[in-house]
C-alpha atoms as a PDB file:
ATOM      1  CA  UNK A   1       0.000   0.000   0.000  1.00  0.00           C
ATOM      2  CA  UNK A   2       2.990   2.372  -0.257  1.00  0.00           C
ATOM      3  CA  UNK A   3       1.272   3.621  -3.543  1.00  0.00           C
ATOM      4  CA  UNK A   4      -1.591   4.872  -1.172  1.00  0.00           C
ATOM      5  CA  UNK A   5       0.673   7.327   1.383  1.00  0.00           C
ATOM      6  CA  UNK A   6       2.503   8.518  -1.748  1.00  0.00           C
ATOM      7  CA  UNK A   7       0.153   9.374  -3.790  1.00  0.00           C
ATOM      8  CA  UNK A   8      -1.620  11.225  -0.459  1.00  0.00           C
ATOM      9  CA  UNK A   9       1.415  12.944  -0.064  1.00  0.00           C
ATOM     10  CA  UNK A  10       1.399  13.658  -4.128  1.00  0.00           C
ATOM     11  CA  UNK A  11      -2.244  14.800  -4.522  1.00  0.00           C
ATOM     12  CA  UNK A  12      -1.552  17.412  -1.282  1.00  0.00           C
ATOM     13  CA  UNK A  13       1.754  18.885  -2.592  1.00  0.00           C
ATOM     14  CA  UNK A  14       0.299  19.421  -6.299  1.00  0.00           C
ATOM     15  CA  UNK A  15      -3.915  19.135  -6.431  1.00  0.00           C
ATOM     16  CA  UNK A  16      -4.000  23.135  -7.165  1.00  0.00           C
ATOM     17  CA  UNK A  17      -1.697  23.115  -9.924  1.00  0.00           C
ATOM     18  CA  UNK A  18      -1.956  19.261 -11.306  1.00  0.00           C
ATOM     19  CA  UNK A  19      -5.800  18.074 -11.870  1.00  0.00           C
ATOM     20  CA  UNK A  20      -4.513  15.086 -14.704  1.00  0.00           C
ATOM     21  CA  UNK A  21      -4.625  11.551 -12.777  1.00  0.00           C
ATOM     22  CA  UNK A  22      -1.768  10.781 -15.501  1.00  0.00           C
ATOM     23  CA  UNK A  23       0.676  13.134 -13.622  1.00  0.00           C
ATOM     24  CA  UNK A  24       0.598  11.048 -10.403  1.00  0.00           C
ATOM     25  CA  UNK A  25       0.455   8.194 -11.966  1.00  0.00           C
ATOM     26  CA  UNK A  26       4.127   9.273 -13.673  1.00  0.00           C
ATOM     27  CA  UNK A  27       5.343  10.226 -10.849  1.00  0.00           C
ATOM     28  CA  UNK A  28       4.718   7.196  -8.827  1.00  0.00           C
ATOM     29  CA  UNK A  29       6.216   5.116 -11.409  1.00  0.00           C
ATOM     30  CA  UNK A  30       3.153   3.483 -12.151  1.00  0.00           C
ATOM     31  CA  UNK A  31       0.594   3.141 -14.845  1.00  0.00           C
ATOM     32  CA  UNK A  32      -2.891   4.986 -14.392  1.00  0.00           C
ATOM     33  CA  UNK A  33      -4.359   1.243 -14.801  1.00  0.00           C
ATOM     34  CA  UNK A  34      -2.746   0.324 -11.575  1.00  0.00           C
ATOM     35  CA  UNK A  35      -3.055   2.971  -9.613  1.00  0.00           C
ATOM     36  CA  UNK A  36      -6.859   3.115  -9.838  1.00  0.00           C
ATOM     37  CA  UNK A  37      -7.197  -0.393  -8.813  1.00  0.00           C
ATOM     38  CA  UNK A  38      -4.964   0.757  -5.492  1.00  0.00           C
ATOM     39  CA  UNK A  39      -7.404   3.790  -5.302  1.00  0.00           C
ATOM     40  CA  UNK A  40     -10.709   1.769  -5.927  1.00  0.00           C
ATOM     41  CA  UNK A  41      -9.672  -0.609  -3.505  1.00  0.00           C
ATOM     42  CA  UNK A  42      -8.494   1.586  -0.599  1.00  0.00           C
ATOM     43  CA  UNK A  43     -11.218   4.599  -1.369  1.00  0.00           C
ATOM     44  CA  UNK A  44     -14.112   2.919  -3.642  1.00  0.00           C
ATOM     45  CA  UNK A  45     -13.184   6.457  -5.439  1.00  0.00           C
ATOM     46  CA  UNK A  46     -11.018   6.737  -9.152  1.00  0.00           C
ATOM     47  CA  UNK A  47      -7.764   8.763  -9.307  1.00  0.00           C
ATOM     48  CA  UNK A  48      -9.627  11.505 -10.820  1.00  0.00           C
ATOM     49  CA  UNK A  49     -12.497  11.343  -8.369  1.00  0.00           C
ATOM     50  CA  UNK A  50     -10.043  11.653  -5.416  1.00  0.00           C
ATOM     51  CA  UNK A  51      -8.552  14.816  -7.011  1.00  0.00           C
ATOM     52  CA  UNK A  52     -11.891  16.700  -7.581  1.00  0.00           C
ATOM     53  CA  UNK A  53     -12.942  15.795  -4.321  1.00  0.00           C
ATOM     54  CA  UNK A  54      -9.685  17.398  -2.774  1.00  0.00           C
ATOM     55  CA  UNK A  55     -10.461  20.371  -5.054  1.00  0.00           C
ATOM     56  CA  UNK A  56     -13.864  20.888  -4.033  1.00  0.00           C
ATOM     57  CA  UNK A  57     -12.901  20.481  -0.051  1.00  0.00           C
ATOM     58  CA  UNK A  58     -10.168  23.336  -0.971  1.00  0.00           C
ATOM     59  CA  UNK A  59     -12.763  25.489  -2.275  1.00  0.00           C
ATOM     60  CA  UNK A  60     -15.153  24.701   0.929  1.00  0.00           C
ATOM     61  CA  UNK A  61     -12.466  25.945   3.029  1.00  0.00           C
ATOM     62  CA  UNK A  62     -11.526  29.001   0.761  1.00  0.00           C
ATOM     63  CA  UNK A  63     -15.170  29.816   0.988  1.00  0.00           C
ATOM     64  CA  UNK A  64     -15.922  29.862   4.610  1.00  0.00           C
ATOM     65  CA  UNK A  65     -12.526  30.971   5.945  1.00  0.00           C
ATOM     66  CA  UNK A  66     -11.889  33.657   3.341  1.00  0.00           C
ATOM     67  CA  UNK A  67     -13.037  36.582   1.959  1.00  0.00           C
ATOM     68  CA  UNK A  68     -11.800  35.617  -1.412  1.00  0.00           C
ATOM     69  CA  UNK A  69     -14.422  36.175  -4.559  1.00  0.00           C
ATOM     70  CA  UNK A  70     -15.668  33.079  -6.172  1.00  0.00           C
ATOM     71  CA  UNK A  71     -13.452  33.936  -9.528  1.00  0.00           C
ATOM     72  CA  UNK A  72     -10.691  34.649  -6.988  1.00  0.00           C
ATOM     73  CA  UNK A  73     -11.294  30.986  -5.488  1.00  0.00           C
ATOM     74  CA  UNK A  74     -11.775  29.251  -8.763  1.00  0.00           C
ATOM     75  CA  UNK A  75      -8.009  30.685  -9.781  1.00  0.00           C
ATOM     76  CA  UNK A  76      -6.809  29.465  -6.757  1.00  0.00           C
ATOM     77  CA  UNK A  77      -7.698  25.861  -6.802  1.00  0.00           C
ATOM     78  CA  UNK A  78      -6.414  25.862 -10.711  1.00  0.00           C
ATOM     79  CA  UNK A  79      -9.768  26.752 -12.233  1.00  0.00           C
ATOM     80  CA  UNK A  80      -9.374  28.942 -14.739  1.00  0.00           C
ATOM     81  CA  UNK A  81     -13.500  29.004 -16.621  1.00  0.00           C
ATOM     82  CA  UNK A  82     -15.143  30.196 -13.380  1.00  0.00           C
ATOM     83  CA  UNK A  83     -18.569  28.886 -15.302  1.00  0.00           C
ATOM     84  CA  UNK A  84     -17.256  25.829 -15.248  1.00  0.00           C
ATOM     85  CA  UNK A  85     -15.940  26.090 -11.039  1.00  0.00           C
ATOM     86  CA  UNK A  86     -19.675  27.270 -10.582  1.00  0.00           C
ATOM     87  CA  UNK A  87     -21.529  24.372 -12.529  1.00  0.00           C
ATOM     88  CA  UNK A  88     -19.368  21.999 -10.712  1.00  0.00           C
ATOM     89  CA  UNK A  89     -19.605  23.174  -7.028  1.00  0.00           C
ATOM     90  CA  UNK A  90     -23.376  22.858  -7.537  1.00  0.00           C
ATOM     91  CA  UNK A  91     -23.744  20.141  -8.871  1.00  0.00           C
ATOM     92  CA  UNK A  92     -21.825  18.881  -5.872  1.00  0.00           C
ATOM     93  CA  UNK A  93     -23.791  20.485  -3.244  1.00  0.00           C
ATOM     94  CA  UNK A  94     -27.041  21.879  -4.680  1.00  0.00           C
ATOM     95  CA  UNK A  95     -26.075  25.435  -4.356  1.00  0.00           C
ATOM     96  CA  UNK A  96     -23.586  28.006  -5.944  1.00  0.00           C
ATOM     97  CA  UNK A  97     -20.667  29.282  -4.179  1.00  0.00           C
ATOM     98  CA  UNK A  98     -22.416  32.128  -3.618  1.00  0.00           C
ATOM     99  CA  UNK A  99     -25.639  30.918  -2.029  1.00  0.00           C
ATOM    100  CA  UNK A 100     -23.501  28.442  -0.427  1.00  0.00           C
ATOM    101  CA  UNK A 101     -21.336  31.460   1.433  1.00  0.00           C
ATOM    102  CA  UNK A 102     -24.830  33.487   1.761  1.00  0.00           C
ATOM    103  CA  UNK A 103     -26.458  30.492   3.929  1.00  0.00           C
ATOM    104  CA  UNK A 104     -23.255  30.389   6.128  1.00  0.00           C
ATOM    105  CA  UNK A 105     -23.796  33.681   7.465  1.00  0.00           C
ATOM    106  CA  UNK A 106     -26.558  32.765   8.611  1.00  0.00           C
END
């Protein structure tokens, strides 16, 4: 399970900047093939699953401990279409960013 820890350590040093399962999977000297089936087994999740959902957790915590704007967010976490940062985060929770931030202060 080495593959595991390292590719923790991988997806925490570089999930801003490096969204492509491929990349970990090159630098763990591994094919993509392989390193799903480690990922599936420990996490029931995909390589690319596991990234987004680090993504979206980074953009949770940029939302409620920041006063950051949503297009300032989506730049931060390595998404450059903000449309596209928007569409996703609901579609993950039901709610914008926006209305998500809106109901915290609450």
């Amino acid at each position: 399970m080495e593959y595991i820890s390292d590719f923790e350590i991988l997806l925490e040093q570089h999930f801003r900047e490096q969204h492509h399962p491929e990349f970990y999977a090159a630098r763990l000297n591994t094919t993509l093939y392989v390193l799903n089936g480690f990922t599936r087994r420990r996490f029931g999740k995909t390589v690319y699953e596991l990234i987004q959902e680090r993504l979206h957790l980074e953009a949770l915590h940029l939302l409620i401990h920041s006063s950051l704007k949503v297009s300032e967010i989506a730049y931060t976490i390595g998404c450059c279409d903000h449309g596209h940062f928007t569409r996703s985060f609901k579609r993950r929770e039901g709610v914008g960013p926006r209305e998500y931030r809106l109901a915290l202060s609450y």
